[in-house]
Protein backbone atom coordinates (compact mmCIF):
# COMPACT_ATOMS: atom_id res chain seq x y z
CA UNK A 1 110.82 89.23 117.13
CA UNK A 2 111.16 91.57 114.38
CA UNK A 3 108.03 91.89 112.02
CA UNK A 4 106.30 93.70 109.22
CA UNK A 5 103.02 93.76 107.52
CA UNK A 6 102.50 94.17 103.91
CA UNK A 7 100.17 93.91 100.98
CA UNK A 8 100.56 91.33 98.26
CA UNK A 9 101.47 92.26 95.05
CA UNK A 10 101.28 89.80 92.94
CA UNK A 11 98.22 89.66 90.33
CA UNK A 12 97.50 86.37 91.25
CA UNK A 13 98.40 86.20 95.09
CA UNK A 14 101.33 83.99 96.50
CA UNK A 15 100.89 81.09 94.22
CA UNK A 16 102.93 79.00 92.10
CA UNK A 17 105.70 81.20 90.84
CA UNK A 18 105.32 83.98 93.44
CA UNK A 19 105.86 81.20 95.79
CA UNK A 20 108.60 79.85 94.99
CA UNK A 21 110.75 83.13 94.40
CA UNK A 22 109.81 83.94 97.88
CA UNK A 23 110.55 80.37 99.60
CA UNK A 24 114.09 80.43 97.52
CA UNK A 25 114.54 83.65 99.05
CA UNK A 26 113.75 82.54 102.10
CA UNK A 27 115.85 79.41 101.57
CA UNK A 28 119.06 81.93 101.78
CA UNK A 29 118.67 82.67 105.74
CA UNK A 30 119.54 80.22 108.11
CA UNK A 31 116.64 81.58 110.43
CA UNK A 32 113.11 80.92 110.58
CA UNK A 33 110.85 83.48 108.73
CA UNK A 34 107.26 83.23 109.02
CA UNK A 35 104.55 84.65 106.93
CA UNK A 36 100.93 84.89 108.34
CA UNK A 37 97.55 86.30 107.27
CA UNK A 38 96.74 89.06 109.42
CA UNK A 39 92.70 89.12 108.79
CA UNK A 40 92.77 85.29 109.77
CA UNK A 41 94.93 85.21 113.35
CA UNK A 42 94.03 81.69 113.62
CA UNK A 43 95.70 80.38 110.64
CA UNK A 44 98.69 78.87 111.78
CA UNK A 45 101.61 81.02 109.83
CA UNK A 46 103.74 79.36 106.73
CA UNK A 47 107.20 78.58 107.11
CA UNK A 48 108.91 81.22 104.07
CA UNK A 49 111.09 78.44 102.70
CA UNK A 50 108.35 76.40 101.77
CA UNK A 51 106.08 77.39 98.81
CA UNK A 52 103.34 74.71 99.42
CA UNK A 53 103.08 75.94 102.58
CA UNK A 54 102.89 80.00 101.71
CA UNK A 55 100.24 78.58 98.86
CA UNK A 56 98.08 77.43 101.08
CA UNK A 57 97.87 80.65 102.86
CA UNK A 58 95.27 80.97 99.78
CA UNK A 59 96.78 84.91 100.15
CA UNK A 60 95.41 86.72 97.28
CA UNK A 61 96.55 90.28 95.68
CA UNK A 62 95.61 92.91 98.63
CA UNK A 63 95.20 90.58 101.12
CA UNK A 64 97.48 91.99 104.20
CA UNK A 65 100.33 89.45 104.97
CA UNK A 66 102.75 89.62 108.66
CA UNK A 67 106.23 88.45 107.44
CA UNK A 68 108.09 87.50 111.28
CA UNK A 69 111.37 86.30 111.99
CA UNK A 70 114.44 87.03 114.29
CA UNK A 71 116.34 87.97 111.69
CA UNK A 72 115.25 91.60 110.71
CA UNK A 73 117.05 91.68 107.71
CA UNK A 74 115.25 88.91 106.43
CA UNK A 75 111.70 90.22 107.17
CA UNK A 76 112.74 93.25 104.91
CA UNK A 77 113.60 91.17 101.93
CA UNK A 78 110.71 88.46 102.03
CA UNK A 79 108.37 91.32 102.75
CA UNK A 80 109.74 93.44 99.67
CA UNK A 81 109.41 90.55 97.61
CA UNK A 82 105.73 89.77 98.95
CA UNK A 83 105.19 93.43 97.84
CA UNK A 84 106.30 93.06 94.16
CA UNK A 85 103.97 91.76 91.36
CA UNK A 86 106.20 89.09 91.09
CA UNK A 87 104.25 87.86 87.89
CA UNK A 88 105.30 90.81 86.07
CA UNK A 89 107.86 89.75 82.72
């Protein structure tokens, strides 16, 4: 399965509005895409279309992030986006 670790970008982490860009991104993919913490291998990882779910990662700015799915071209672009400081106007 086709994977790729990244740092998040976002000031304030994947919350609220970083959330939900990602999980509508996500949204466009018929496949499952997964994002999990890396430091914490025991958290169970958030499904990408949801934005509760990637919230409660609790995934602050910095924190490593393993976006997984068998759709590589979908890793790419939820991973770029995790990347982004999606808060920025």
């Amino acid at each position: 399965m086709p994977s790729k670790k990244v740092i998040v970008g976002s000031a304030v982490g994947l919350h609220a509005r970083p959330a939900a860009i990602i999980s509508e991104a996500a949204g466009e993919y018929d496949d499952e895409i997964l994002i999990g913490l890396v430091n914490d291998p025991d958290e169970e990882p958030a499904d990408a279309s949801s934005s509760l779910l990637i919230m409660a990662l609790g995934a602050e700015k910095g924190t490593e992030v393993e976006v997984s799915s068998d759709n590589a071209e979908a890793v790419e672009k939820i991973a770029g986006l995790i990347e982004q400081d999606l808060d920025a106007s």
